[in-house]
Protein backbone atom coordinates (compact mmCIF):
# COMPACT_ATOMS: atom_id res chain seq x y z
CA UNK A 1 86.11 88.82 138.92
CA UNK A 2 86.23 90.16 135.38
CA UNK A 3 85.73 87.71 132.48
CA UNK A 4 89.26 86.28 130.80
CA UNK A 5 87.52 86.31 127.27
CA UNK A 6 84.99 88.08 126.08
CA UNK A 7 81.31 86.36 125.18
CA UNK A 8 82.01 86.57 121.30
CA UNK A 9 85.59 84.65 121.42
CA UNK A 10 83.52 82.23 123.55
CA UNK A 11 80.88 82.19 120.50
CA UNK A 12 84.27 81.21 117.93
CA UNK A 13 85.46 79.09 120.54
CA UNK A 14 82.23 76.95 120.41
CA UNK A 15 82.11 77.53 116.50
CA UNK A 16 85.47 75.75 116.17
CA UNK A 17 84.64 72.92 118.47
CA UNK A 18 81.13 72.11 116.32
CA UNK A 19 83.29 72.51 113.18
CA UNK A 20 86.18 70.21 114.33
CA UNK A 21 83.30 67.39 115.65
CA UNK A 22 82.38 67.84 112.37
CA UNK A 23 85.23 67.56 110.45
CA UNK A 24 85.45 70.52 108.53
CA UNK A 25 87.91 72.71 110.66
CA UNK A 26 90.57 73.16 109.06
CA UNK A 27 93.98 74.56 110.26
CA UNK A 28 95.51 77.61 108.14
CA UNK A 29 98.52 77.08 106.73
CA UNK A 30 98.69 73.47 105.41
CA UNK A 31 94.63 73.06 105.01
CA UNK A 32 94.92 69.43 107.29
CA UNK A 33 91.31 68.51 109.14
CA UNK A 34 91.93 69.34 112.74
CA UNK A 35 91.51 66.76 114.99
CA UNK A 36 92.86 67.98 118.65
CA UNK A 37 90.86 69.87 121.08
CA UNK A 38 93.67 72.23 121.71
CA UNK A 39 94.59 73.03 118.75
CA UNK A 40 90.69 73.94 117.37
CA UNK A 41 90.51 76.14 120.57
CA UNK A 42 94.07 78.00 119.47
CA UNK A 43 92.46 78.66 116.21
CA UNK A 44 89.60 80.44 117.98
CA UNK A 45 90.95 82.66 119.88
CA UNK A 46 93.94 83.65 116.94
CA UNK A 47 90.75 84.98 114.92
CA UNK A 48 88.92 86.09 117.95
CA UNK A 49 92.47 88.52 118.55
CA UNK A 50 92.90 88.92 114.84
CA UNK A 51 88.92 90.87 115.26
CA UNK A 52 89.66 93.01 118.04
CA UNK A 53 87.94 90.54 120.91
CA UNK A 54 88.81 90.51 124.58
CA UNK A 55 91.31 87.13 124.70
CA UNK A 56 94.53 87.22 126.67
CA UNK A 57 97.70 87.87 124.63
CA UNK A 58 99.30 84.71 123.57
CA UNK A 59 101.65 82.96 126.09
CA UNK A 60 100.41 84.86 128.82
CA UNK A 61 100.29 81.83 131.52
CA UNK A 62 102.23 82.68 134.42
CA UNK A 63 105.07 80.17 135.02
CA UNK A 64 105.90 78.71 138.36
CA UNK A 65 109.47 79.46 139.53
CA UNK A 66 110.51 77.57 142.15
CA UNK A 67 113.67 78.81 144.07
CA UNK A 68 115.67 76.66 146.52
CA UNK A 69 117.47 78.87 149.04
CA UNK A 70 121.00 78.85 150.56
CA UNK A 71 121.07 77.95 154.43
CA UNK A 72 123.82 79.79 155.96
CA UNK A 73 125.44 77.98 158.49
């Protein structure tokens, strides 16, 4: 099975989780120390696309549609 993301967004990805332990990640816009997992792994990956890397387009989680079907009696 091919890899999802490729080794350097998995570098950024661990960069970002070191800086946010740290304290010193900081998200873009309003400059606020990061403190959730999540959201220091979103940042990641955004600059790891922004470079050109191998990561999945965002929102690209498959959904789970459940559909009830009609008896006919």
């Amino acid at each position: 099975m091919a890899r999802k993301y490729s080794k350097k967004a998995s570098a950024k990805v661990g960069r970002a989780m070191k800086k946010r332990k740290a304290g010193t990640l900081k998200s873009g816009r309003s400059g606020q120390k990061v403190k959730s997992r999540k959201q220091a792994i979103a940042i990641a990956l955004s600059e790891a696309r922004a470079e050109g890397k191998k990561v999945p387009k965002k929102g690209a989680k498959k959904r789970k549609t459940t559909k009830k079907r009609k008896s006919k009696r």
